[in-house]
PDB file of N, CA and C in Angstrom:
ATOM      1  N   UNK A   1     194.074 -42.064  83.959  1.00  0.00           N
ATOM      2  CA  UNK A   1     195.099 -42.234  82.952  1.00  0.00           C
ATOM      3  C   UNK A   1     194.589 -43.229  81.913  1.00  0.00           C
ATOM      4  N   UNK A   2     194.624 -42.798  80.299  1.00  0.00           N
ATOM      5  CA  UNK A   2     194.483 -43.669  79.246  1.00  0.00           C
ATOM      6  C   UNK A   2     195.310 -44.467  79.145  1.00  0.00           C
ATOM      7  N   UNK A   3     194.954 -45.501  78.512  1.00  0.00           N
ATOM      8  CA  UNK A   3     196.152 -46.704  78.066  1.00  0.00           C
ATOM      9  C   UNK A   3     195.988 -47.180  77.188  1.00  0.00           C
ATOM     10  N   UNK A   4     196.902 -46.711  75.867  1.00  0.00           N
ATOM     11  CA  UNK A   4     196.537 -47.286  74.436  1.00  0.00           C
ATOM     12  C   UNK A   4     197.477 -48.329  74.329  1.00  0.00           C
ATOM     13  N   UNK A   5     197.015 -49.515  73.623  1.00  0.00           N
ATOM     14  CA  UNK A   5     198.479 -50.311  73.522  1.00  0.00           C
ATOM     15  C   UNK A   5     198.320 -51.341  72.000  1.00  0.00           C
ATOM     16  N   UNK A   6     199.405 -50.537  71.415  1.00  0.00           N
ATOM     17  CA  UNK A   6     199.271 -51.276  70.103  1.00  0.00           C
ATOM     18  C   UNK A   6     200.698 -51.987  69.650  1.00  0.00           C
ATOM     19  N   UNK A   7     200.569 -52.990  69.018  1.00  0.00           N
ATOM     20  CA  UNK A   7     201.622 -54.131  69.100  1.00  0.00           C
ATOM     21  C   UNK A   7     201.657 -54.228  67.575  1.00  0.00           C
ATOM     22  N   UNK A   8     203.080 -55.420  67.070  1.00  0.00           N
ATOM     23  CA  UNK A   8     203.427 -55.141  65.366  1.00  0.00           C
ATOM     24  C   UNK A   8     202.594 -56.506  65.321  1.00  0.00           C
ATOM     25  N   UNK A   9     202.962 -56.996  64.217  1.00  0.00           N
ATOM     26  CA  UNK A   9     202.343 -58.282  63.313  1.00  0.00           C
ATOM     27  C   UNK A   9     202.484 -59.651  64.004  1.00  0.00           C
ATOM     28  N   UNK A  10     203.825 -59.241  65.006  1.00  0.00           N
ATOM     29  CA  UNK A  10     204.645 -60.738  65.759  1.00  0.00           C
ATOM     30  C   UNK A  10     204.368 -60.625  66.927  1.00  0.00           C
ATOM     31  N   UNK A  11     202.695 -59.895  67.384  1.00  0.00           N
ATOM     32  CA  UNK A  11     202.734 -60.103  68.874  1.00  0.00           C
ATOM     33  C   UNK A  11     201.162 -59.896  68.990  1.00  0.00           C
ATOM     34  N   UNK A  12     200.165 -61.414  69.438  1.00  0.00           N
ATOM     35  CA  UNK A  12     198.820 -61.028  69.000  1.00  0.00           C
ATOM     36  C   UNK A  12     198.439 -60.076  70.402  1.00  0.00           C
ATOM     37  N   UNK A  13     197.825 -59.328  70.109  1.00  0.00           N
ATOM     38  CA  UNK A  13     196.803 -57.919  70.851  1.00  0.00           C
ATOM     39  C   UNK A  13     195.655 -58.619  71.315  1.00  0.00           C
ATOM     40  N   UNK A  14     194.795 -57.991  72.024  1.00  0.00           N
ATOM     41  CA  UNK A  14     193.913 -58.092  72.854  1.00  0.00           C
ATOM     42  C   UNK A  14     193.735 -57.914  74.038  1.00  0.00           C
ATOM     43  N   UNK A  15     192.573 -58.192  74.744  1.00  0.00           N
ATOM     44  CA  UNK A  15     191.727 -57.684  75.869  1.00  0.00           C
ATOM     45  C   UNK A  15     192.938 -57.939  76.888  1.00  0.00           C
ATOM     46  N   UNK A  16     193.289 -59.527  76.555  1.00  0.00           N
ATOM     47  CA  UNK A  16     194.134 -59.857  78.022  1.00  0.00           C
ATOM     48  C   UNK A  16     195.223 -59.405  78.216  1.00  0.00           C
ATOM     49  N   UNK A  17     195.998 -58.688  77.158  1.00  0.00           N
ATOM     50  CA  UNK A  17     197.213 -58.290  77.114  1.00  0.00           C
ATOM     51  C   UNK A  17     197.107 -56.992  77.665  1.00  0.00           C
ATOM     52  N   UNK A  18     196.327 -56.317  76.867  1.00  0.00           N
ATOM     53  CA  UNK A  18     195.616 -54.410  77.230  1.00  0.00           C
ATOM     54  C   UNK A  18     195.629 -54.547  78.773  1.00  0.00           C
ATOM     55  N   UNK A  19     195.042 -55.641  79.400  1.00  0.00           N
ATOM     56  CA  UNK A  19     194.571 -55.410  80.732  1.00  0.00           C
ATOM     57  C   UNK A  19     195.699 -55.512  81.306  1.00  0.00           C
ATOM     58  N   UNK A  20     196.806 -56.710  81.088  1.00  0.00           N
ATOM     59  CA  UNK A  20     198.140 -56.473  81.583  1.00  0.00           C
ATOM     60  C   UNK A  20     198.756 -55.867  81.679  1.00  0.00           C
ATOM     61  N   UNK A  21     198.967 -55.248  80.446  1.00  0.00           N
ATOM     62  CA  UNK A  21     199.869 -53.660  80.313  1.00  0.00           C
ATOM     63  C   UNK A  21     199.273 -52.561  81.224  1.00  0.00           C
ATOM     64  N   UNK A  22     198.068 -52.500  81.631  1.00  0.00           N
ATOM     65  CA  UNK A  22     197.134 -51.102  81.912  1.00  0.00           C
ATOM     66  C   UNK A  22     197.700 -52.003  83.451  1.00  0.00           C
ATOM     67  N   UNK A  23     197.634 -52.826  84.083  1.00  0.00           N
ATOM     68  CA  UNK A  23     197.904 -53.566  85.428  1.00  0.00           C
ATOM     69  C   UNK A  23     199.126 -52.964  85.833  1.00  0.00           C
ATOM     70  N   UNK A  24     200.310 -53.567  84.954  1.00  0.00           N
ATOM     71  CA  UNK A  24     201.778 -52.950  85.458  1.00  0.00           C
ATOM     72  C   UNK A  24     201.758 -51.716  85.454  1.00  0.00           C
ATOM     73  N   UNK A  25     200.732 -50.721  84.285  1.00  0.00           N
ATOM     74  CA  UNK A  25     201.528 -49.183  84.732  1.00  0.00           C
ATOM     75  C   UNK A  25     200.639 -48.317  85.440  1.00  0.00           C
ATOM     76  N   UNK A  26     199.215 -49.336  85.617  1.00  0.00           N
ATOM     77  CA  UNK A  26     199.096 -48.748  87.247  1.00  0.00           C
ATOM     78  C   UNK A  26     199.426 -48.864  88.221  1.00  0.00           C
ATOM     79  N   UNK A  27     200.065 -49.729  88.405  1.00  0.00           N
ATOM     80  CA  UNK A  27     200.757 -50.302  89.349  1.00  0.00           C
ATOM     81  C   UNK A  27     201.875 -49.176  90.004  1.00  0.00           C
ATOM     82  N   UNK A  28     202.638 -49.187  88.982  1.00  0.00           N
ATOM     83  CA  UNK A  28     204.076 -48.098  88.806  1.00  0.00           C
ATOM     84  C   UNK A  28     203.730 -46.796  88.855  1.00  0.00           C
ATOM     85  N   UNK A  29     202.730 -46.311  88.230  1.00  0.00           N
ATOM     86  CA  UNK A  29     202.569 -45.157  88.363  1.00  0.00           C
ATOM     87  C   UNK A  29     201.563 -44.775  89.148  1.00  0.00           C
ATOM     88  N   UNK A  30     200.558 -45.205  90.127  1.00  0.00           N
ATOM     89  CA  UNK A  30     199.783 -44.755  90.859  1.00  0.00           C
ATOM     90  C   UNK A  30     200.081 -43.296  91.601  1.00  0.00           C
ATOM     91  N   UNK A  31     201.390 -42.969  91.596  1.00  0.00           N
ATOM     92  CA  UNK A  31     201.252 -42.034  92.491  1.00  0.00           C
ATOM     93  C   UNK A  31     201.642 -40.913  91.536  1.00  0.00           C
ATOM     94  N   UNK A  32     201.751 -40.664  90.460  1.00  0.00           N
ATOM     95  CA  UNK A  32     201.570 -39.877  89.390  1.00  0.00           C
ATOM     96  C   UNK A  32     199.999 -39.470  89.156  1.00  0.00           C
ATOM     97  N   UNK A  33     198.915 -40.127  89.283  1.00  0.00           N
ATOM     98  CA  UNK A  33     197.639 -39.719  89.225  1.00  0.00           C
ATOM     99  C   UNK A  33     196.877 -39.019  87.881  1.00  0.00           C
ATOM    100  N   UNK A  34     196.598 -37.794  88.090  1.00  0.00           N
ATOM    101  CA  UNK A  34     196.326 -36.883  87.303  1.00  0.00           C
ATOM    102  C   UNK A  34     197.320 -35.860  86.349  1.00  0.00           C
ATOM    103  N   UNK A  35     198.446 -36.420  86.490  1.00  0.00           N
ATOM    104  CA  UNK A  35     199.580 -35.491  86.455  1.00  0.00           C
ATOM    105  C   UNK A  35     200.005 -36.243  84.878  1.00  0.00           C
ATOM    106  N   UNK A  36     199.483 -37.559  84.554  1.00  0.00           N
ATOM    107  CA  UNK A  36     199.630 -38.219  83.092  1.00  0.00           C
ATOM    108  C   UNK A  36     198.360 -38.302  82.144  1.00  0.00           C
ATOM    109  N   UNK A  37     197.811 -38.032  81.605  1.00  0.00           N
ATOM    110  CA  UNK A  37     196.787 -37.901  80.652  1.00  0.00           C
ATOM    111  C   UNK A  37     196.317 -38.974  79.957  1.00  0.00           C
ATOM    112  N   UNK A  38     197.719 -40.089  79.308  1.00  0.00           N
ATOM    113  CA  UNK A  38     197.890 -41.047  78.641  1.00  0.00           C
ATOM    114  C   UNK A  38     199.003 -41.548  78.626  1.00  0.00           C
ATOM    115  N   UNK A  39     199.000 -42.930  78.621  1.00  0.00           N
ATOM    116  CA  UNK A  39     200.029 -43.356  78.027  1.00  0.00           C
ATOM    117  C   UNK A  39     199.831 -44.512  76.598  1.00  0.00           C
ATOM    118  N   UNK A  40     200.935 -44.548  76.202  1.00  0.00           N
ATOM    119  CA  UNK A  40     200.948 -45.542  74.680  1.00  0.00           C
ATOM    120  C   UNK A  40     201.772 -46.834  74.975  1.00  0.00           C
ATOM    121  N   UNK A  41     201.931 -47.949  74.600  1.00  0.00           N
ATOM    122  CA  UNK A  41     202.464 -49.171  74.847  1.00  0.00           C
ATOM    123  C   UNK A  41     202.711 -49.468  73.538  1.00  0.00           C
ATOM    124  N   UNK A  42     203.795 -49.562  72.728  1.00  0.00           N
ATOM    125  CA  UNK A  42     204.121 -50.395  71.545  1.00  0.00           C
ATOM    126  C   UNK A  42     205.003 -51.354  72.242  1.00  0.00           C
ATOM    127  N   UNK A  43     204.554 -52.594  71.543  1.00  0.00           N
ATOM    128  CA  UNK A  43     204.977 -53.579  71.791  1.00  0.00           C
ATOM    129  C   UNK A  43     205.332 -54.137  70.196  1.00  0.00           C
ATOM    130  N   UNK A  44     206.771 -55.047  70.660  1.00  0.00           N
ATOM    131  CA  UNK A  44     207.005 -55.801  69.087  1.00  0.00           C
ATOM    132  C   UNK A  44     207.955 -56.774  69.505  1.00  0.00           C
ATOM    133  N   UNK A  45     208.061 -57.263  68.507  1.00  0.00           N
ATOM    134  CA  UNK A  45     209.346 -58.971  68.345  1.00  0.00           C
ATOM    135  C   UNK A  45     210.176 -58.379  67.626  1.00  0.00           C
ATOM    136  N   UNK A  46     211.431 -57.828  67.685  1.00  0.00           N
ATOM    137  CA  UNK A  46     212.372 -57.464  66.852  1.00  0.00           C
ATOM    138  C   UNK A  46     212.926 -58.514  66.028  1.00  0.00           C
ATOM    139  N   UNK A  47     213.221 -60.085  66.855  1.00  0.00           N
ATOM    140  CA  UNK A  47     213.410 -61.042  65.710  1.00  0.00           C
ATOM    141  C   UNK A  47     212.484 -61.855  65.651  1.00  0.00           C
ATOM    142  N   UNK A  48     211.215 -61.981  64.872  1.00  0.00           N
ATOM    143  CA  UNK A  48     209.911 -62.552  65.355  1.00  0.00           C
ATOM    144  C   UNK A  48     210.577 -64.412  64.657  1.00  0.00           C
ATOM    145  N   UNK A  49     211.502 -64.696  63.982  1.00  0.00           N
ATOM    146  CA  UNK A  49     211.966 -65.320  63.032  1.00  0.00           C
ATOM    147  C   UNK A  49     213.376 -66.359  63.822  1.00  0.00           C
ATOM    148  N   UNK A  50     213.682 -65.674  64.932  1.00  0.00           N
ATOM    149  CA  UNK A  50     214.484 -66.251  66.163  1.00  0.00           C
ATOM    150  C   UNK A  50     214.129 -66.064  67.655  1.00  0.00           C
ATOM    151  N   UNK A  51     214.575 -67.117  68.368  1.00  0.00           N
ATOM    152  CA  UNK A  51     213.665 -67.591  69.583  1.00  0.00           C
ATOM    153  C   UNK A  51     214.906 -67.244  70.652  1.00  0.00           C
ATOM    154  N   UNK A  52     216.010 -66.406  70.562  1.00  0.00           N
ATOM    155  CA  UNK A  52     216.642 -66.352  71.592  1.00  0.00           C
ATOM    156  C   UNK A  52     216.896 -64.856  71.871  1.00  0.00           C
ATOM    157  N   UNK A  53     217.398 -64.369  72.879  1.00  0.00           N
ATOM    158  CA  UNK A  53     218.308 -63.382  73.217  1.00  0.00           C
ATOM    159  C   UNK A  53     217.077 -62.239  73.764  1.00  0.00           C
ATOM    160  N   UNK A  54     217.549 -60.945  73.725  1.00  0.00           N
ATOM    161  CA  UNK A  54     216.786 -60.254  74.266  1.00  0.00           C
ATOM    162  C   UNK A  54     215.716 -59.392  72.895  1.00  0.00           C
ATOM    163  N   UNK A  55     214.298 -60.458  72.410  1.00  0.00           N
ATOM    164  CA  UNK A  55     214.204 -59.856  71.400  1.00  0.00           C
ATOM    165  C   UNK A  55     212.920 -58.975  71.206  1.00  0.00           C
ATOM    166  N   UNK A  56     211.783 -59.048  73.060  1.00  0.00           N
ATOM    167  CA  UNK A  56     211.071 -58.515  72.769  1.00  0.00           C
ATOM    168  C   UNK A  56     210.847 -56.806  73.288  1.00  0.00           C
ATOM    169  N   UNK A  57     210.149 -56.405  72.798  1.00  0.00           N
ATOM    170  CA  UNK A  57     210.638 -54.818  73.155  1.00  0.00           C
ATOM    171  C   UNK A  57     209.298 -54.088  73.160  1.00  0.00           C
ATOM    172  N   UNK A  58     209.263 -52.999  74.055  1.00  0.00           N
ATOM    173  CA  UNK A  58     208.579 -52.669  74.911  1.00  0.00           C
ATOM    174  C   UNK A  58     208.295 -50.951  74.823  1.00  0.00           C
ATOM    175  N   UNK A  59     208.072 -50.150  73.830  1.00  0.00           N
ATOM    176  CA  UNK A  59     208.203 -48.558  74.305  1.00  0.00           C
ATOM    177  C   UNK A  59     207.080 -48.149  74.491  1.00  0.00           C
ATOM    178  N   UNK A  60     207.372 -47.199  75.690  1.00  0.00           N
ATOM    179  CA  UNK A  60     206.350 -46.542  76.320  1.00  0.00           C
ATOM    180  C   UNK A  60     206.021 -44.868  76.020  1.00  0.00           C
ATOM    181  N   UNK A  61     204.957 -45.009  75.758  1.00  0.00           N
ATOM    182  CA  UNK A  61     205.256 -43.308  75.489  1.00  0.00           C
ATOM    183  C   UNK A  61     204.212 -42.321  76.662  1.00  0.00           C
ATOM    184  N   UNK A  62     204.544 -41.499  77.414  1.00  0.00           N
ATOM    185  CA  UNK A  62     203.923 -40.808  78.414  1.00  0.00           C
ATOM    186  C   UNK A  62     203.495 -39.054  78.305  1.00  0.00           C
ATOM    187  N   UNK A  63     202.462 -38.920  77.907  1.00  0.00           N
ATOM    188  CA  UNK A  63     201.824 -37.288  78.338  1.00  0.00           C
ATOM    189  C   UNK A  63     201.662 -36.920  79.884  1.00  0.00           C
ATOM    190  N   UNK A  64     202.169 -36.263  79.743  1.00  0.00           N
ATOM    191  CA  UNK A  64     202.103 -35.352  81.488  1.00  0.00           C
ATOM    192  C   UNK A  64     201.319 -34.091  80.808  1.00  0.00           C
ATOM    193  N   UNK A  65     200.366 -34.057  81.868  1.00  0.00           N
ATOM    194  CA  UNK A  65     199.827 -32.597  81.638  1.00  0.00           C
ATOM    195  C   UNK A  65     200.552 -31.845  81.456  1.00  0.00           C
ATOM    196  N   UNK A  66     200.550 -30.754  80.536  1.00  0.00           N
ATOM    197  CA  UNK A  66     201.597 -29.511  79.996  1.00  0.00           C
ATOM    198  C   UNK A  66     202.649 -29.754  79.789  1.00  0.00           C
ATOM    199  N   UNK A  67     203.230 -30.471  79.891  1.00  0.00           N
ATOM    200  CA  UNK A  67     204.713 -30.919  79.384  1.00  0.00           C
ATOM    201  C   UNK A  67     204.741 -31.870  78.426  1.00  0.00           C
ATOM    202  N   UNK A  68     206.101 -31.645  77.706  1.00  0.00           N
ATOM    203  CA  UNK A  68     206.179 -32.676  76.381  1.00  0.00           C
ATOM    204  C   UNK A  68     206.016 -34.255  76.863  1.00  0.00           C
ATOM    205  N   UNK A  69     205.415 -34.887  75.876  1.00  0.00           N
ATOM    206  CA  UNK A  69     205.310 -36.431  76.442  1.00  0.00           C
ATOM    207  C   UNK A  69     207.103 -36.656  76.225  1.00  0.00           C
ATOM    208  N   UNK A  70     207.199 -37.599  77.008  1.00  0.00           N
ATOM    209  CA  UNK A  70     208.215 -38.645  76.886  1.00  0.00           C
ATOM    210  C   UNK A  70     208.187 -40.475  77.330  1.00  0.00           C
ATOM    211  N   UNK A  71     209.719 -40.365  76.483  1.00  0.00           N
ATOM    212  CA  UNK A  71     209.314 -42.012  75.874  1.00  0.00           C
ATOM    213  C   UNK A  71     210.328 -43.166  76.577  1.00  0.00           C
ATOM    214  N   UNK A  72     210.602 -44.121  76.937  1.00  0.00           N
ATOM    215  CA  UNK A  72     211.054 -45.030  76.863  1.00  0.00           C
ATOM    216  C   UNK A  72     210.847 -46.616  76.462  1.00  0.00           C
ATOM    217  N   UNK A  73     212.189 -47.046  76.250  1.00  0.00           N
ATOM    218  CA  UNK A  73     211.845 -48.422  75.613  1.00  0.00           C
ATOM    219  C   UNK A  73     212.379 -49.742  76.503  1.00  0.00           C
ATOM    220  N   UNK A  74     212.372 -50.781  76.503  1.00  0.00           N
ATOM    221  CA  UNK A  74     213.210 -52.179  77.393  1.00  0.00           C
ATOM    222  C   UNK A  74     212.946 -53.204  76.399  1.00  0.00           C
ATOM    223  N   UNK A  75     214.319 -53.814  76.492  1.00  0.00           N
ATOM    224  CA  UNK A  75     213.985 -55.455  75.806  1.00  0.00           C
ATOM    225  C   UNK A  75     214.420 -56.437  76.402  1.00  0.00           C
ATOM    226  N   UNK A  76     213.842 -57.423  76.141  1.00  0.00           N
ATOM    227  CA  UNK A  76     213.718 -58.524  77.267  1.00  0.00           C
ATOM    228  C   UNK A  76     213.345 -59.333  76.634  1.00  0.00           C
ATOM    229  N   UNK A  77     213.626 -60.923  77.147  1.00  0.00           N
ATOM    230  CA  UNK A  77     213.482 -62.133  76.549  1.00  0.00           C
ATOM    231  C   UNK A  77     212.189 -62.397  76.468  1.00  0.00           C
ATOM    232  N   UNK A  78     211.591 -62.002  77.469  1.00  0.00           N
ATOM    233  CA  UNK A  78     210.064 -62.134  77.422  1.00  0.00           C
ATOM    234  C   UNK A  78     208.851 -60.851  77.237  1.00  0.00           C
ATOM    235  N   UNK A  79     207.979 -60.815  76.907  1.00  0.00           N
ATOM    236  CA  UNK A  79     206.644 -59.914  76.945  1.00  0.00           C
ATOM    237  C   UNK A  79     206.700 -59.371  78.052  1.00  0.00           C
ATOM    238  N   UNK A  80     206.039 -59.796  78.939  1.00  0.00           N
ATOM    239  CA  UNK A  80     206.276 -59.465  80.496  1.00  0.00           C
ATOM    240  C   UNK A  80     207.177 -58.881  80.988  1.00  0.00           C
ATOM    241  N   UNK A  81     208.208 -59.067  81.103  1.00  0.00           N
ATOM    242  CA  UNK A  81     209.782 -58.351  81.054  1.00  0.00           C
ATOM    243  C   UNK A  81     210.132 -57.572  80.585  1.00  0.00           C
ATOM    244  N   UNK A  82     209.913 -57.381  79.136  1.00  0.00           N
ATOM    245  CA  UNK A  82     209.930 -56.175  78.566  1.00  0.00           C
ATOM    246  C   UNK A  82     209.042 -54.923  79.076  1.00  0.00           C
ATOM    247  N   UNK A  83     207.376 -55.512  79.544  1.00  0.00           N
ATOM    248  CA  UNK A  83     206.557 -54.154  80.239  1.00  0.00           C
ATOM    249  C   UNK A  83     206.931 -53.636  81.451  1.00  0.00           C
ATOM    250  N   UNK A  84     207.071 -54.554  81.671  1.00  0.00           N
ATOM    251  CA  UNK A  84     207.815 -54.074  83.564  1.00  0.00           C
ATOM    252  C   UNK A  84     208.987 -53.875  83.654  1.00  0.00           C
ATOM    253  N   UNK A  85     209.631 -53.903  82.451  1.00  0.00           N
ATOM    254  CA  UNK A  85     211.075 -53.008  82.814  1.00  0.00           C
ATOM    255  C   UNK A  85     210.927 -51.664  81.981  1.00  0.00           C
ATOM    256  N   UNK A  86     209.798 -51.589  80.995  1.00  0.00           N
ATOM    257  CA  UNK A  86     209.938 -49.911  80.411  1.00  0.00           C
ATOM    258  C   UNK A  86     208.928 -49.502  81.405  1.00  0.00           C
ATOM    259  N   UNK A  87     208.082 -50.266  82.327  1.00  0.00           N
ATOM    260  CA  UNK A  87     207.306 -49.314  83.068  1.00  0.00           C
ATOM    261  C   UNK A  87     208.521 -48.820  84.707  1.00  0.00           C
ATOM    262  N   UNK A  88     208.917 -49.441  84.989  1.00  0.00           N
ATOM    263  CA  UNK A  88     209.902 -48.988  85.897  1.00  0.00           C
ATOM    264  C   UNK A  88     210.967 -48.056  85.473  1.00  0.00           C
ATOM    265  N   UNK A  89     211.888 -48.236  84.129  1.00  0.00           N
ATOM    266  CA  UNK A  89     211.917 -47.051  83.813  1.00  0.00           C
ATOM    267  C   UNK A  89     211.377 -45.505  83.382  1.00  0.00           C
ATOM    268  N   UNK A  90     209.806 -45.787  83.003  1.00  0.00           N
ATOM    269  CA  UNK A  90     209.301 -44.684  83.332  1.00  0.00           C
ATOM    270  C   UNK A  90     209.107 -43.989  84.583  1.00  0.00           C
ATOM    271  N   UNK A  91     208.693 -45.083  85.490  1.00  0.00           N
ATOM    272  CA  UNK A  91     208.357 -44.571  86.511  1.00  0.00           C
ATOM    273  C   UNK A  91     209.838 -43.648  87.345  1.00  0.00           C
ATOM    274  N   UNK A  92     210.729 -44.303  86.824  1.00  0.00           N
ATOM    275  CA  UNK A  92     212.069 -42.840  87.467  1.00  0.00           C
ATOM    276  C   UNK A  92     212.008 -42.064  86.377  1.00  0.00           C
ATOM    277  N   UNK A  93     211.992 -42.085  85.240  1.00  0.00           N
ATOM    278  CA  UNK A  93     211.907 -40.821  84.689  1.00  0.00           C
ATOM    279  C   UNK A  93     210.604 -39.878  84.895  1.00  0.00           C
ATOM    280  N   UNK A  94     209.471 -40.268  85.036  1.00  0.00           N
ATOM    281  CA  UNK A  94     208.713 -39.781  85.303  1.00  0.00           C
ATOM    282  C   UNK A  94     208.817 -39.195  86.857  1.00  0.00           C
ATOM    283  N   UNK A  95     209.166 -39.826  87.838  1.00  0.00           N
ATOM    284  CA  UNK A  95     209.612 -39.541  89.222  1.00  0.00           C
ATOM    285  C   UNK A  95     210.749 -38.151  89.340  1.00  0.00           C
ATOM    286  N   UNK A  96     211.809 -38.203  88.435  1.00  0.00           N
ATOM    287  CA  UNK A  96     212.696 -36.735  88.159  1.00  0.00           C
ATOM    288  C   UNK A  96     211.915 -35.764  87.497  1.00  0.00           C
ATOM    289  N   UNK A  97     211.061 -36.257  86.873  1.00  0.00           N
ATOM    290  CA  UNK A  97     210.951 -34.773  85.794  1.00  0.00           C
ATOM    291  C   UNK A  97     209.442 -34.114  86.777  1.00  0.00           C
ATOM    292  N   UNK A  98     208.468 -34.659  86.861  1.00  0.00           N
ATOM    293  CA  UNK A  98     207.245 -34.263  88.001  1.00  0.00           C
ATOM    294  C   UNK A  98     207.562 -34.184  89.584  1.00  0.00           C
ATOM    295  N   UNK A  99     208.519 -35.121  89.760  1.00  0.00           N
ATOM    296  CA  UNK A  99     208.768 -34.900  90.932  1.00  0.00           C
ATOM    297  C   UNK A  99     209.767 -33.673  91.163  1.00  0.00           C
ATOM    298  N   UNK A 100     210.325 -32.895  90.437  1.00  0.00           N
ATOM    299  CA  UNK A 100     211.384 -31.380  90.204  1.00  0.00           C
ATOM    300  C   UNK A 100     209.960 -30.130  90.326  1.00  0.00           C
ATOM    301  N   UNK A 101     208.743 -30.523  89.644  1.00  0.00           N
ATOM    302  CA  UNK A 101     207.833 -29.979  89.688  1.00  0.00           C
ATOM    303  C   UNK A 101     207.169 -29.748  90.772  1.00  0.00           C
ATOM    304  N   UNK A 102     206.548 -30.576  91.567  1.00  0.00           N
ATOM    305  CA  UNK A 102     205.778 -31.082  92.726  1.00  0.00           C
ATOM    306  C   UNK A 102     207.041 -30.331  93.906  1.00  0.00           C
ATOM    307  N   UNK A 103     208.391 -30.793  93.853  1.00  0.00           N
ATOM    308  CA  UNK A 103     209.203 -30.190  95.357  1.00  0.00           C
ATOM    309  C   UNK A 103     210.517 -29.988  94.387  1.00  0.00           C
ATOM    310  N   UNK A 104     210.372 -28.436  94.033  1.00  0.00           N
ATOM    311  CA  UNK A 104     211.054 -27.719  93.596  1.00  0.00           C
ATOM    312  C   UNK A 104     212.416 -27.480  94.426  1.00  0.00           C
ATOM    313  N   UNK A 105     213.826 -27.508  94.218  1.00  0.00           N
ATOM    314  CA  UNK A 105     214.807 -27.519  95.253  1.00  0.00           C
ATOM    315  C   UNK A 105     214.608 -26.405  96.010  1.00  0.00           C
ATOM    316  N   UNK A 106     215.227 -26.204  97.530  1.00  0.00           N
ATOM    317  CA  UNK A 106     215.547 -25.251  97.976  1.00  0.00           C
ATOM    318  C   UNK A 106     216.480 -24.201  97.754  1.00  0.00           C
ATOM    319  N   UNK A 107     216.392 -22.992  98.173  1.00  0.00           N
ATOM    320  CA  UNK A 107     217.275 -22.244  97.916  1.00  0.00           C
ATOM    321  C   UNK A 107     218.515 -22.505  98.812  1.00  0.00           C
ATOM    322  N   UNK A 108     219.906 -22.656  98.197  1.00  0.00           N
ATOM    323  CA  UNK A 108     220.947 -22.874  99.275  1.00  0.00           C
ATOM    324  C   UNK A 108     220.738 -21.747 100.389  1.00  0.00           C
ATOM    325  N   UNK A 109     221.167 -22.121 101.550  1.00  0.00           N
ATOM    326  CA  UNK A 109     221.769 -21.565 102.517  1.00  0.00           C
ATOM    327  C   UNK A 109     222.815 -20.559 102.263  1.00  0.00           C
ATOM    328  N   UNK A 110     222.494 -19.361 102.659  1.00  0.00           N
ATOM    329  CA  UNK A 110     223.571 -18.323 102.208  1.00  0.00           C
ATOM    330  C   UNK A 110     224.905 -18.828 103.436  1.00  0.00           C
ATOM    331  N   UNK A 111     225.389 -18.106 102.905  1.00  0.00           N
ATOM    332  CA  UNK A 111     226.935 -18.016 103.856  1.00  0.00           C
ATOM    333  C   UNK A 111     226.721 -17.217 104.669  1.00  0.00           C
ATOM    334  N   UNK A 112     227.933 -17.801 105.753  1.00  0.00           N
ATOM    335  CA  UNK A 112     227.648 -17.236 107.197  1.00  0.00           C
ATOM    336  C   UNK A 112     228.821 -16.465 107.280  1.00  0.00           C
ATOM    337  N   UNK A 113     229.502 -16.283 106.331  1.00  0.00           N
ATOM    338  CA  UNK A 113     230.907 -15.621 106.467  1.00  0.00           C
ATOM    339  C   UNK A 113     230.889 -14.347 106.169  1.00  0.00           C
TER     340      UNK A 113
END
């Protein structure tokens, strides 16, 4: 799995951050494997200009082989917080939509009547 991760003007980038981000969503997604192609990490400060509340934010964007990518976002007071809560929400969305794939429901039980 790729891991691109690009951030706005109010959040400096680099090696140590890339490696963090690529840490948590292997982490989360290990058992997805081959089944994701890439993922994207935008990261930003929505109020880079105020120091409180929930202002940093986190979207994730995910390719699954053959299927449309999909996205989620988290905000959180902190950097950190923000990745590990859009990577845990991927990881259930990603868990419903591949995992429907992987163990397709059963067919009900007909009636016995």
């Amino acid at each position: 799995m790729q891991v691109q991760v690009n951030t706005d003007k109010n959040i400096e980038g680099g090696e140590r951050l890339a490696l963090f981000v690529k840490t948590a969503l292997d982490t989360r997604l290990r058992r997805f494997g081959a089944q994701i192609t890439r993922v994207e990490a935008h990261l930003s400060d929505e109020s880079s200009h105020k120091s409180h509340g929930d202002d940093k934010k986190c979207m994730l964007e995910a390719r699954p082989v053959g299927k449309p990518a999909v996205a989620v976002s988290h905000l959180a007071p902190t950097l950190d917080q923000a990745i590990h809560g859009a990577a845990e929400k991927l990881e259930r969305l990603l868990g419903g939509t591949l995992g429907q794939v992987n163990h397709p429901r059963a067919e009900p039980a007909p009636d016995l009547a």
